[in-house]
PDB file of N, CA and C in Angstrom:
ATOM      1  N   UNK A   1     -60.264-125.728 -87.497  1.00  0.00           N
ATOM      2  CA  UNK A   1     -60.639-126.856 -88.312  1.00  0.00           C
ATOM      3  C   UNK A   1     -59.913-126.822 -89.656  1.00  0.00           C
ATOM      4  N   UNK A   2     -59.865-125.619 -90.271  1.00  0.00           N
ATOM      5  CA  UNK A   2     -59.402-125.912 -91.625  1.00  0.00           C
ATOM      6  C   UNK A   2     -57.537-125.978 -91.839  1.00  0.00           C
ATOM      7  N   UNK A   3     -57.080-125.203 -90.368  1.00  0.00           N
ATOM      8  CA  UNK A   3     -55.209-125.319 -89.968  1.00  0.00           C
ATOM      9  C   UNK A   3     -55.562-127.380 -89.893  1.00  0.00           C
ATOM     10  N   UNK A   4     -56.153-127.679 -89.074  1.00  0.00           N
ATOM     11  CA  UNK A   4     -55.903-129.316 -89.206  1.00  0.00           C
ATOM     12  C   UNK A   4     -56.150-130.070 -90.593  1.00  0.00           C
ATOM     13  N   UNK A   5     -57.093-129.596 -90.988  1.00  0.00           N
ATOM     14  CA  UNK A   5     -57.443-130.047 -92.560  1.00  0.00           C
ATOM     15  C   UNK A   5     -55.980-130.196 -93.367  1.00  0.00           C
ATOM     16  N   UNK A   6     -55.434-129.176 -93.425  1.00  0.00           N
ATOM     17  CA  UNK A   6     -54.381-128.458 -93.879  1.00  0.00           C
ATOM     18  C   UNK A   6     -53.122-129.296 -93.802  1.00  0.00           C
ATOM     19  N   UNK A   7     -53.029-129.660 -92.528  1.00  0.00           N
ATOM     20  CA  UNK A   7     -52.034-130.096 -91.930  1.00  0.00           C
ATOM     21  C   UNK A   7     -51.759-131.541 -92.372  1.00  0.00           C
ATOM     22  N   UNK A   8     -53.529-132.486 -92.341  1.00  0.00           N
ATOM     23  CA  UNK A   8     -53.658-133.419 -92.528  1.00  0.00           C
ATOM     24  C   UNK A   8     -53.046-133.883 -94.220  1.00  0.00           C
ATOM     25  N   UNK A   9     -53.355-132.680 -94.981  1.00  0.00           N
ATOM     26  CA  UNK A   9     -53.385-132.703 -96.452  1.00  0.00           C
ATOM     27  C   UNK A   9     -51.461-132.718 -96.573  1.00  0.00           C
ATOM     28  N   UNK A  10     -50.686-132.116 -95.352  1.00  0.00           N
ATOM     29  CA  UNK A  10     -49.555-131.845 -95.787  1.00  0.00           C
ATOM     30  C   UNK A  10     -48.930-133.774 -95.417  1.00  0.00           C
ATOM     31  N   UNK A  11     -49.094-134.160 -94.366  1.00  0.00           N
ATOM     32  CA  UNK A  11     -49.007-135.415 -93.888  1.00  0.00           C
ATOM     33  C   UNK A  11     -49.568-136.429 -94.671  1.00  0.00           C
ATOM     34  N   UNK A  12     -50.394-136.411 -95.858  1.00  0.00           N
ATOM     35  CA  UNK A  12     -50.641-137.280 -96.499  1.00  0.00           C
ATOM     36  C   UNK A  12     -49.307-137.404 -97.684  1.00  0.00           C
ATOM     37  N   UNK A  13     -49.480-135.828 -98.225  1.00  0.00           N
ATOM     38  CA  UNK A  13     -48.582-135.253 -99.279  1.00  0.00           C
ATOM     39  C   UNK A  13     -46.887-135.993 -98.916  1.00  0.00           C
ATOM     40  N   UNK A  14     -47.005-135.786 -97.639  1.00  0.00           N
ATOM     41  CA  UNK A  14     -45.648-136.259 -97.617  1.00  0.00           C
ATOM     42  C   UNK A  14     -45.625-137.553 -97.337  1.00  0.00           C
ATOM     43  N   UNK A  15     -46.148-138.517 -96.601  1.00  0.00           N
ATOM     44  CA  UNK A  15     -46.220-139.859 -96.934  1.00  0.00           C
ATOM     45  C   UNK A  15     -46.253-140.322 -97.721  1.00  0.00           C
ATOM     46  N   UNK A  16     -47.150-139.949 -99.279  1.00  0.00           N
ATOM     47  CA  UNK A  16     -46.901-140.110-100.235  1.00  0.00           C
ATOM     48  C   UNK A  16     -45.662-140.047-101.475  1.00  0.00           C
ATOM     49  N   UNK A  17     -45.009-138.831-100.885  1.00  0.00           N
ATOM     50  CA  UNK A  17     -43.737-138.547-101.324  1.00  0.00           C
ATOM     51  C   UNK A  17     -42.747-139.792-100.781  1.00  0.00           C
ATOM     52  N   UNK A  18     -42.788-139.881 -99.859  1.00  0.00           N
ATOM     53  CA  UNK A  18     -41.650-140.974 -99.288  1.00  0.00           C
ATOM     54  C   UNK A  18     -42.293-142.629-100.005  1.00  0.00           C
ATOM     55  N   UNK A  19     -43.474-142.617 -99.688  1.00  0.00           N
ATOM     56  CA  UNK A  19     -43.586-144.002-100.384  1.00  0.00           C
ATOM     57  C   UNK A  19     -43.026-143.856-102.075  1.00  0.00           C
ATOM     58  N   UNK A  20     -43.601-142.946-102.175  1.00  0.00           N
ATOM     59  CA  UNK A  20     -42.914-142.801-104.116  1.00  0.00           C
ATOM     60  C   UNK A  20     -41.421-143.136-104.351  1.00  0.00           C
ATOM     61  N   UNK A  21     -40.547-142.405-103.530  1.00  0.00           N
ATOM     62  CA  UNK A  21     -38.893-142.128-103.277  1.00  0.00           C
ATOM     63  C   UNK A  21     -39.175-143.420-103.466  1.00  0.00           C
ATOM     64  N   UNK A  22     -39.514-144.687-102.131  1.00  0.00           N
ATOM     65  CA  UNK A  22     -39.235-145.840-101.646  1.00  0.00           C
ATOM     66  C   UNK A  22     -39.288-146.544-103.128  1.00  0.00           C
ATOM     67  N   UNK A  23     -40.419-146.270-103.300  1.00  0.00           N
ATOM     68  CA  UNK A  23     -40.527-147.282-104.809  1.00  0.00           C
ATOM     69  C   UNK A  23     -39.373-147.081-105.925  1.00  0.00           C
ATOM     70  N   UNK A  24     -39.107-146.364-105.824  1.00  0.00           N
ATOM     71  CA  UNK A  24     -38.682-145.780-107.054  1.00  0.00           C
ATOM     72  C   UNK A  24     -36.855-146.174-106.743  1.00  0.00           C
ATOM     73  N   UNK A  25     -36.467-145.792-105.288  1.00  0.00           N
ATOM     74  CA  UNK A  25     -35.584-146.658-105.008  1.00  0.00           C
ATOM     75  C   UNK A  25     -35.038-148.155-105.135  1.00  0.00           C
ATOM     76  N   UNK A  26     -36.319-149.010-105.105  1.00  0.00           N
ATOM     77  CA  UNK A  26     -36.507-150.781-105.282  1.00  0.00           C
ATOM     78  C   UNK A  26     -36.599-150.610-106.676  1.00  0.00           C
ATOM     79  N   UNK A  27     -37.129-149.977-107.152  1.00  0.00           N
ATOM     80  CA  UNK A  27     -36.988-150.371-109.055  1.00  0.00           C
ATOM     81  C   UNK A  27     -35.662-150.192-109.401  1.00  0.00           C
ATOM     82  N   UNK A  28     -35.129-148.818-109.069  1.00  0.00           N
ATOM     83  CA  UNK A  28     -34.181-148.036-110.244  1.00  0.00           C
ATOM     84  C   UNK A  28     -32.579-149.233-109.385  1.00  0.00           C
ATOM     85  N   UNK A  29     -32.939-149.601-108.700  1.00  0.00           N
ATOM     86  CA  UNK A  29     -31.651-150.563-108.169  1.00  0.00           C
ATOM     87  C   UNK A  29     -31.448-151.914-108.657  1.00  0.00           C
ATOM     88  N   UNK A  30     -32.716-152.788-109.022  1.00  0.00           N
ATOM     89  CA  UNK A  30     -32.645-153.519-109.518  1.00  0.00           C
ATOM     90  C   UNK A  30     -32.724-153.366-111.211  1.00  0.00           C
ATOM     91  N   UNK A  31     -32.509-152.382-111.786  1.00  0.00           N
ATOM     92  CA  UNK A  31     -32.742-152.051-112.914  1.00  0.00           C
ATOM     93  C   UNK A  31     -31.308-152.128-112.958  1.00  0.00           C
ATOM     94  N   UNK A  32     -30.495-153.022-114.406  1.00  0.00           N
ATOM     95  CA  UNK A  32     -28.995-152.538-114.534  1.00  0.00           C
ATOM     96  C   UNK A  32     -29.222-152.670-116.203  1.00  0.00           C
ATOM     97  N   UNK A  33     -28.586-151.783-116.411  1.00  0.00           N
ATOM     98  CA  UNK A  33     -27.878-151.687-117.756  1.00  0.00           C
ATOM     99  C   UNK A  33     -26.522-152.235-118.297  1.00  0.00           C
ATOM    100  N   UNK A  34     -26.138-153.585-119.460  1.00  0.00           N
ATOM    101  CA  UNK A  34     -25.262-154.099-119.486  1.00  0.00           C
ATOM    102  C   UNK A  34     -24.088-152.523-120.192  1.00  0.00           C
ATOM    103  N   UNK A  35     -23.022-152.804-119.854  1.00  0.00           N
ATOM    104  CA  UNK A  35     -22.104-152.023-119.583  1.00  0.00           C
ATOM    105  C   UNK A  35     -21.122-152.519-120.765  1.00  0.00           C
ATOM    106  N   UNK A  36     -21.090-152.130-122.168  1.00  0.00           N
ATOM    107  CA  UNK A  36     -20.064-152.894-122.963  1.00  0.00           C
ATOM    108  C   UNK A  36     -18.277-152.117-122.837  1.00  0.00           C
ATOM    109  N   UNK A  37     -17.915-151.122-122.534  1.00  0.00           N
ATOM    110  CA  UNK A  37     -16.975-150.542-122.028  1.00  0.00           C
ATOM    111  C   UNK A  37     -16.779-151.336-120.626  1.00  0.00           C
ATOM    112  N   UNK A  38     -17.119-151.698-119.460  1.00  0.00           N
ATOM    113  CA  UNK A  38     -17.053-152.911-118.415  1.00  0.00           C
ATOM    114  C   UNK A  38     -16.357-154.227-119.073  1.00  0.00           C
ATOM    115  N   UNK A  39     -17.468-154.661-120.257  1.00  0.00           N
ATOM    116  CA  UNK A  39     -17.320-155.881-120.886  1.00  0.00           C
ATOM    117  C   UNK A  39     -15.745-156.030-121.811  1.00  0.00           C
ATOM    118  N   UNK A  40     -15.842-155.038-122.166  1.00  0.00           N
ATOM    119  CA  UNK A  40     -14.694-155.078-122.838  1.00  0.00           C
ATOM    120  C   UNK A  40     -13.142-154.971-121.943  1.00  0.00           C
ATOM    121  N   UNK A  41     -13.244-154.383-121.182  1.00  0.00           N
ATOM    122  CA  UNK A  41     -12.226-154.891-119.852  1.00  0.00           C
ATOM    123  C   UNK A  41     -12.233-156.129-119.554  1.00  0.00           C
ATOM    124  N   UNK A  42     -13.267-156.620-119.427  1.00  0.00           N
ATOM    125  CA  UNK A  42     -13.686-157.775-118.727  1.00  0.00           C
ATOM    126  C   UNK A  42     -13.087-159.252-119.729  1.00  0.00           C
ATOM    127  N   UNK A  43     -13.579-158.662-120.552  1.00  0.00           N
ATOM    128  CA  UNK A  43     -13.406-160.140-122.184  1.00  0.00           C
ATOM    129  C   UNK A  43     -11.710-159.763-122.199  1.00  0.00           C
ATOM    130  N   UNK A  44     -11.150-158.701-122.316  1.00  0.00           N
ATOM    131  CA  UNK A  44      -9.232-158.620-122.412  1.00  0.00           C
ATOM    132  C   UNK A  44      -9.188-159.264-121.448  1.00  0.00           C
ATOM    133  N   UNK A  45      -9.427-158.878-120.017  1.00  0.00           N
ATOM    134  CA  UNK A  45      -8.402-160.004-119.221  1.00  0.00           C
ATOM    135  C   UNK A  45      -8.812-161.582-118.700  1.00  0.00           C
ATOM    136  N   UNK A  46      -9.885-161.612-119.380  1.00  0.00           N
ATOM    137  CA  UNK A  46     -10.497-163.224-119.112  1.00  0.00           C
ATOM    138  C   UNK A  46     -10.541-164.137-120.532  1.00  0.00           C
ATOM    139  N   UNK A  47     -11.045-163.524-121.824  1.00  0.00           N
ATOM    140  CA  UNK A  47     -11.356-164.471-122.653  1.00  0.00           C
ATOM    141  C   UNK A  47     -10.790-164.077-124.184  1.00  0.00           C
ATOM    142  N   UNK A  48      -9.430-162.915-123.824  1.00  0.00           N
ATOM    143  CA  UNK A  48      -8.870-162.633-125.246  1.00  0.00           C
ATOM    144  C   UNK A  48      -8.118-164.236-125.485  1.00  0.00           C
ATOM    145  N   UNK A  49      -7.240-164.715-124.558  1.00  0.00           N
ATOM    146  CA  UNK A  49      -6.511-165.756-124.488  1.00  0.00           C
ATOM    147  C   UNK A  49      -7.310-167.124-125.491  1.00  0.00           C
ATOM    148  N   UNK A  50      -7.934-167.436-125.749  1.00  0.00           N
ATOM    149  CA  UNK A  50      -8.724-167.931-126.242  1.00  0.00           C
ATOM    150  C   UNK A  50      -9.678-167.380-127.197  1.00  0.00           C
ATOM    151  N   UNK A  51     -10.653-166.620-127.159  1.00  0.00           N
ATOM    152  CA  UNK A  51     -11.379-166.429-128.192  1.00  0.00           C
ATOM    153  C   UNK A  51     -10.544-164.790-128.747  1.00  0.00           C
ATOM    154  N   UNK A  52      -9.776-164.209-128.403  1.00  0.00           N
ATOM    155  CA  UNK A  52      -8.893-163.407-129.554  1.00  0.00           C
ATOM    156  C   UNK A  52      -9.444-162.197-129.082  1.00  0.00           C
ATOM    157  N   UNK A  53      -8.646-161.302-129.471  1.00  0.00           N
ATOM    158  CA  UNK A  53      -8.648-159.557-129.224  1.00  0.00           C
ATOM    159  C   UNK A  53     -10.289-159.693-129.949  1.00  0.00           C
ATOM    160  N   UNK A  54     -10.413-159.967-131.026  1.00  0.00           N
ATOM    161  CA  UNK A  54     -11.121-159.566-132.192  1.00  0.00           C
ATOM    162  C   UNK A  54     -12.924-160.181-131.942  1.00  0.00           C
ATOM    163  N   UNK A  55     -12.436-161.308-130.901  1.00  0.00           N
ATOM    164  CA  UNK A  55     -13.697-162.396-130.991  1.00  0.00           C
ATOM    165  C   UNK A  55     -13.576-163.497-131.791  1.00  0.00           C
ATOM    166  N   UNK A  56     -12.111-163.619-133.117  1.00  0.00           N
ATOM    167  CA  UNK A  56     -12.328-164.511-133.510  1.00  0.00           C
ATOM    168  C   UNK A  56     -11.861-165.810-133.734  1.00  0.00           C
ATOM    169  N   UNK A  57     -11.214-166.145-132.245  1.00  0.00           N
ATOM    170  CA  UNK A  57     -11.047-167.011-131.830  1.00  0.00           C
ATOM    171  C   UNK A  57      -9.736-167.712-131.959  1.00  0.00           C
ATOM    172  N   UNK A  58      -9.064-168.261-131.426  1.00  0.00           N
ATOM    173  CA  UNK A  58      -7.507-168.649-131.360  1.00  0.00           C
ATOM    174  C   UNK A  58      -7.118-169.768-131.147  1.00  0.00           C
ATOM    175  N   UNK A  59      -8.085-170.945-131.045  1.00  0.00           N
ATOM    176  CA  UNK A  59      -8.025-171.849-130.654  1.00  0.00           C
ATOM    177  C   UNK A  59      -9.234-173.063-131.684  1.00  0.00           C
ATOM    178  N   UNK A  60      -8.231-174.380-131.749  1.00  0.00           N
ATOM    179  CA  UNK A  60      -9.915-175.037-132.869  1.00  0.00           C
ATOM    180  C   UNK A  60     -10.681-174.890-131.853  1.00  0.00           C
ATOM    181  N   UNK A  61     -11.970-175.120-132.540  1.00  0.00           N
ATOM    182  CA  UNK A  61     -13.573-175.102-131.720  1.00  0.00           C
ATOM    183  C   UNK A  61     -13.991-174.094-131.285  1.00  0.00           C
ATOM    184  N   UNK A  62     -13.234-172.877-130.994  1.00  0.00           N
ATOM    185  CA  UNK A  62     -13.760-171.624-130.342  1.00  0.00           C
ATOM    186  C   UNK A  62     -14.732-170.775-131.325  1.00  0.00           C
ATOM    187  N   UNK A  63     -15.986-170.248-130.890  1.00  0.00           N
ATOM    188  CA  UNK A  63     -16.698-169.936-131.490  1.00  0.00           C
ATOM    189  C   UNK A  63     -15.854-168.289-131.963  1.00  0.00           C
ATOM    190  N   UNK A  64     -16.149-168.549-133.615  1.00  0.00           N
ATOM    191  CA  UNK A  64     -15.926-166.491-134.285  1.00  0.00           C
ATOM    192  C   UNK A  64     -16.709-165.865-133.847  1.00  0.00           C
ATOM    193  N   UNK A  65     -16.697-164.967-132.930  1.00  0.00           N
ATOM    194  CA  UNK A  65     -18.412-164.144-132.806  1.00  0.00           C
ATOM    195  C   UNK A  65     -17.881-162.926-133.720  1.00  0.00           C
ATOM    196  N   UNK A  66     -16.798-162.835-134.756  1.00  0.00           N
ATOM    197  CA  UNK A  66     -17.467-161.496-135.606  1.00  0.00           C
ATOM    198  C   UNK A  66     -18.075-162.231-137.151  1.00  0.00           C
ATOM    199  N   UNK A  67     -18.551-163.383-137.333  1.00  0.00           N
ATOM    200  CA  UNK A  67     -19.148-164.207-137.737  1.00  0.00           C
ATOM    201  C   UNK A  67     -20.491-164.485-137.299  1.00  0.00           C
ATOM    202  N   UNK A  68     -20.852-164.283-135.726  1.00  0.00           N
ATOM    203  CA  UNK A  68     -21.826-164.693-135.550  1.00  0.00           C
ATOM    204  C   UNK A  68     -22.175-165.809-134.968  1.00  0.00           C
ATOM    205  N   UNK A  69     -20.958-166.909-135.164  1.00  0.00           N
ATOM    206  CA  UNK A  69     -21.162-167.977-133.912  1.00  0.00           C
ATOM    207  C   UNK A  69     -21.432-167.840-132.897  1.00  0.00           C
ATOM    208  N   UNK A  70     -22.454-168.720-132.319  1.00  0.00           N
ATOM    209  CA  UNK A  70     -22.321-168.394-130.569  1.00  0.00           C
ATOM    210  C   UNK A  70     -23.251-167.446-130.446  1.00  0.00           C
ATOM    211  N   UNK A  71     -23.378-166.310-131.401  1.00  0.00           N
ATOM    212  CA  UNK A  71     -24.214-164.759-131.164  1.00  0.00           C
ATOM    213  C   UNK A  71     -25.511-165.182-131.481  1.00  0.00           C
ATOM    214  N   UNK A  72     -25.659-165.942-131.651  1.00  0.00           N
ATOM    215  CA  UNK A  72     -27.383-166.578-132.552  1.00  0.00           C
ATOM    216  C   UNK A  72     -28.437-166.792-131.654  1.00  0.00           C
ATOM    217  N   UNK A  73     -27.584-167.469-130.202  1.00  0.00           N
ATOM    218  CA  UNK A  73     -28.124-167.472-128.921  1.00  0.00           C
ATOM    219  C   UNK A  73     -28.329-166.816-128.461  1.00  0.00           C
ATOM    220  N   UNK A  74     -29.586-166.779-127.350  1.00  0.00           N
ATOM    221  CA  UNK A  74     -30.253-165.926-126.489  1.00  0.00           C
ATOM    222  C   UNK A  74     -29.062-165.335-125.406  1.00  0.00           C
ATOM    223  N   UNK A  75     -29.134-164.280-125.084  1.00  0.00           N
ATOM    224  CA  UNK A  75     -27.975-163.910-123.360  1.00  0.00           C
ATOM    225  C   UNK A  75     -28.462-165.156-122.549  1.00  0.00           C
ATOM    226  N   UNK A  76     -29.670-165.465-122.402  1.00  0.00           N
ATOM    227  CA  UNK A  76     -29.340-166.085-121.148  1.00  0.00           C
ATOM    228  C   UNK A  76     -29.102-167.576-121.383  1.00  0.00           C
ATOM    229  N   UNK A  77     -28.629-168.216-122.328  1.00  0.00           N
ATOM    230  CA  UNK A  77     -27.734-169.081-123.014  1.00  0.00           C
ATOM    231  C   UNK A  77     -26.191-168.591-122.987  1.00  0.00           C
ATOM    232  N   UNK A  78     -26.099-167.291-123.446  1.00  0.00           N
ATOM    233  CA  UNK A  78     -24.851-167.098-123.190  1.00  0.00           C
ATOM    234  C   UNK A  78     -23.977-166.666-121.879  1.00  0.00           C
ATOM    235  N   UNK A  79     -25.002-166.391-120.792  1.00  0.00           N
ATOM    236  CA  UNK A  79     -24.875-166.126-119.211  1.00  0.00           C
ATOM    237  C   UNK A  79     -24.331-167.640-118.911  1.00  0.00           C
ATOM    238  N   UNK A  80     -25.363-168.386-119.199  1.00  0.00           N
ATOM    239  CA  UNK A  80     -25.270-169.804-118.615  1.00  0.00           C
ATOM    240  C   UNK A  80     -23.851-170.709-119.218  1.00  0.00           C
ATOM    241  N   UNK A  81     -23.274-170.496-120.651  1.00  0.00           N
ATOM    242  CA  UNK A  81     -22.164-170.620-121.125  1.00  0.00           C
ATOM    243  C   UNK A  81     -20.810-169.930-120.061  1.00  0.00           C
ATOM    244  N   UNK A  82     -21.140-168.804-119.738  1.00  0.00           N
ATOM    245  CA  UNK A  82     -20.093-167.912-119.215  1.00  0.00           C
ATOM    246  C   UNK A  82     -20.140-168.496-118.160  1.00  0.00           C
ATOM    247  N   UNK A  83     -21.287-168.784-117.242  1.00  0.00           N
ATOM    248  CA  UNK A  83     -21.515-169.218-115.930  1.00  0.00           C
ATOM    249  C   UNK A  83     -20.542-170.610-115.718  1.00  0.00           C
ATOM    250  N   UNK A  84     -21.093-171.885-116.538  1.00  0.00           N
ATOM    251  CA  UNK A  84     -20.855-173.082-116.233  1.00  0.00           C
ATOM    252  C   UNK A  84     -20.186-173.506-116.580  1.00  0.00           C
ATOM    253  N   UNK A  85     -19.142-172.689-117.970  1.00  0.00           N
ATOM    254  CA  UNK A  85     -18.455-173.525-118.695  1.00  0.00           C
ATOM    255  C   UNK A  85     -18.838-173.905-119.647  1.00  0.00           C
ATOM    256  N   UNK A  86     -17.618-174.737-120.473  1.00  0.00           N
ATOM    257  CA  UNK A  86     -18.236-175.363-121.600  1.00  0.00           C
ATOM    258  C   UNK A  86     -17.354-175.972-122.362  1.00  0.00           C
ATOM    259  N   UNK A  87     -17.162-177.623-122.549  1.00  0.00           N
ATOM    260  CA  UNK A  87     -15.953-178.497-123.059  1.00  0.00           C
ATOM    261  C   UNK A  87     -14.556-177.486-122.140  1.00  0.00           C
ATOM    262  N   UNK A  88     -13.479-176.745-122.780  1.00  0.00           N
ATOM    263  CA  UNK A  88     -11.673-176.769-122.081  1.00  0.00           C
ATOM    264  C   UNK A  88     -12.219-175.301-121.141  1.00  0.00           C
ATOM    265  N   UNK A  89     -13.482-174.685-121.881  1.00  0.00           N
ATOM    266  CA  UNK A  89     -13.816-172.944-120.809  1.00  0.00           C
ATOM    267  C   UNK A  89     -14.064-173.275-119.993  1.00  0.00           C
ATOM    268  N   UNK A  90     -13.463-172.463-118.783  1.00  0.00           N
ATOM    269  CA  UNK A  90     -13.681-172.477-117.378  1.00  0.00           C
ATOM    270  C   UNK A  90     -14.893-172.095-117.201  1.00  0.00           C
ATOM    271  N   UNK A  91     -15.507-172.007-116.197  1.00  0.00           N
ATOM    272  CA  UNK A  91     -17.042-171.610-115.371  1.00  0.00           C
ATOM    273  C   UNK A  91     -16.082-170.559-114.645  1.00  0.00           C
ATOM    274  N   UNK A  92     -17.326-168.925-115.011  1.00  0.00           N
ATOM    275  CA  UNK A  92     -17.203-167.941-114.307  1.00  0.00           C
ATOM    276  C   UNK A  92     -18.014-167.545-113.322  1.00  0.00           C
ATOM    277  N   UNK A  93     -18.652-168.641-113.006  1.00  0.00           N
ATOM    278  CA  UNK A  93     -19.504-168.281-111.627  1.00  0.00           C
ATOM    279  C   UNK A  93     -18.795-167.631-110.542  1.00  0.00           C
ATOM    280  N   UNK A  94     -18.727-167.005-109.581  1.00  0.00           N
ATOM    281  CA  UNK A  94     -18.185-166.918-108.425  1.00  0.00           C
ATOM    282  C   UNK A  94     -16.935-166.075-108.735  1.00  0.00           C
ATOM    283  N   UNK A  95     -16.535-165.746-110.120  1.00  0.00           N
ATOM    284  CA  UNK A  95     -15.156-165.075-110.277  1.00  0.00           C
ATOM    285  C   UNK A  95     -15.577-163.920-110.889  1.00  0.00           C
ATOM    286  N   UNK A  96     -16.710-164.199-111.944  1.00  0.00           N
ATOM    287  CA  UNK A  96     -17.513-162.717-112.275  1.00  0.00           C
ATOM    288  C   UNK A  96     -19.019-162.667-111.508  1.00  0.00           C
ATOM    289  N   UNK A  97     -19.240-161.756-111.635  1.00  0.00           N
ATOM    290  CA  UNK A  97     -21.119-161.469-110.777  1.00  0.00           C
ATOM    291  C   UNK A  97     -21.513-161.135-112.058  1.00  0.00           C
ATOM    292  N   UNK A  98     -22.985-161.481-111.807  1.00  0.00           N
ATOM    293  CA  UNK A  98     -24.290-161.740-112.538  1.00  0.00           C
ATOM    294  C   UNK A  98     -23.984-159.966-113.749  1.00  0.00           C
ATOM    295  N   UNK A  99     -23.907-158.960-113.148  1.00  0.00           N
ATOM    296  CA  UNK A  99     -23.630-157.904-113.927  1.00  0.00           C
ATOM    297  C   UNK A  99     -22.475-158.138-114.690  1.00  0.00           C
ATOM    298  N   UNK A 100     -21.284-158.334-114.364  1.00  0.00           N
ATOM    299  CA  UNK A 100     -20.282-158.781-115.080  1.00  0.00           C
ATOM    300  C   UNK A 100     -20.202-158.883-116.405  1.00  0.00           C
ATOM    301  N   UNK A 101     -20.825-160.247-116.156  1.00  0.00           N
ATOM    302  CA  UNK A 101     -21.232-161.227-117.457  1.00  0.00           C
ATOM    303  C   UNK A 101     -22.043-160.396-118.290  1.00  0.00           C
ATOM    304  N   UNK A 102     -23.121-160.055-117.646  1.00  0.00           N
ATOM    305  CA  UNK A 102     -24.076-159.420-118.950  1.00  0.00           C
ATOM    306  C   UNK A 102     -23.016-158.201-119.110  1.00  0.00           C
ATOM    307  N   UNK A 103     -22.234-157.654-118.565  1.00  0.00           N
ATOM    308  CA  UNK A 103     -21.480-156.822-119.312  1.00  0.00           C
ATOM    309  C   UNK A 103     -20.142-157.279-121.159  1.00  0.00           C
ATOM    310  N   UNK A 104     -20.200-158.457-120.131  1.00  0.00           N
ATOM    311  CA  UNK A 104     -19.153-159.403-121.321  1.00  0.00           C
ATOM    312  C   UNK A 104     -19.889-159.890-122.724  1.00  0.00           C
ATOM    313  N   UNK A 105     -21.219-160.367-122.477  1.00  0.00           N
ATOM    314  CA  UNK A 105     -22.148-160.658-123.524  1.00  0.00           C
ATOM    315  C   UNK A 105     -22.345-159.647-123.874  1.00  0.00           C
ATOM    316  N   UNK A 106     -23.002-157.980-123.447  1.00  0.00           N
ATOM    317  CA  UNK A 106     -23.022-157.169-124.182  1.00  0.00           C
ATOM    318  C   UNK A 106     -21.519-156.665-125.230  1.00  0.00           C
ATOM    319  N   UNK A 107     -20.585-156.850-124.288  1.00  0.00           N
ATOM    320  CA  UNK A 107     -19.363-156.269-125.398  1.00  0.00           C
ATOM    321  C   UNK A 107     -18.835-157.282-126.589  1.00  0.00           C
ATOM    322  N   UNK A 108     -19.234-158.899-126.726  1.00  0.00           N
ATOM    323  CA  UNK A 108     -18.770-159.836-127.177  1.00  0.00           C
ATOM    324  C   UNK A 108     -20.361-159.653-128.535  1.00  0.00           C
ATOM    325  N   UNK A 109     -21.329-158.936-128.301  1.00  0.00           N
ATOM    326  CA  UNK A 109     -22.114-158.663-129.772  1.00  0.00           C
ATOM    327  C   UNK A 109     -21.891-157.542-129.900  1.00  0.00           C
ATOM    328  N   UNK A 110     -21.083-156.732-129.601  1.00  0.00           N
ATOM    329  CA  UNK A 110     -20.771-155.572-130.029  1.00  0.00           C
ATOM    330  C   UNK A 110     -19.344-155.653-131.528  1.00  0.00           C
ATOM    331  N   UNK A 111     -18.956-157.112-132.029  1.00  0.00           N
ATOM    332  CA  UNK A 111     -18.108-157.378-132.395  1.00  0.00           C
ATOM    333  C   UNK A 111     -18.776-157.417-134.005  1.00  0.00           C
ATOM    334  N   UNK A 112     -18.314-157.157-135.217  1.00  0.00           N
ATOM    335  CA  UNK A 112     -18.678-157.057-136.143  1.00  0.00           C
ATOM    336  C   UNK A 112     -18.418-158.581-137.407  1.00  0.00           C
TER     337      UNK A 112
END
């Protein structure tokens, strides 16, 4: 009786262990951290041409972000900018992924 007890206690222990793993797997995957070293790759070969090595812009109308233009907004204003476009900027839907971008917004307030 008490080897089955035992046994039972180890079979819980470990079901429990695997459901934990499981969880902990579905969180820590959907969990991302924006990446400004990513972003900064990312902003040189997509958006120096226009808004400048610096952020501050090369073109009339382009927002300074080491000024602060543009930066005043929420990310997911500035996702949706990156996403759809905006007046002569292309839409990066489909050419960057959802991480991407928040990598590009993180490196584009990283600008002084």
């Amino acid at each position: 009786m008490i080897k089955l007890m035992q046994e039972q206690g180890k079979l819980k222990l470990a079901f429990i262990a695997v459901v934990s793993m499981s969880v902990f797997m579905l969180v820590s995957s959907s969990v991302y951290a924006a990446d400004p070293g990513n972003g900064g790759q990312l902003y040189s070969r997509h958006c120096t041409t226009c808004h400048g090595d610096g952020g501050r812009g090369t073109m009339p109308g382009v927002p300074d972000f080491t000024r602060g233009q543009g930066l005043f907004k929420p990310n997911s204003e500035l996702v949706s900018i990156i996403e759809q476009g905006r007046h002569i900027m292309p839409a990066y839907q489909g050419i960057l992924t959802r991480d991407e971008i928040d990598d590009v917004v993180s490196y584009v307030r990283s600008f002084h």
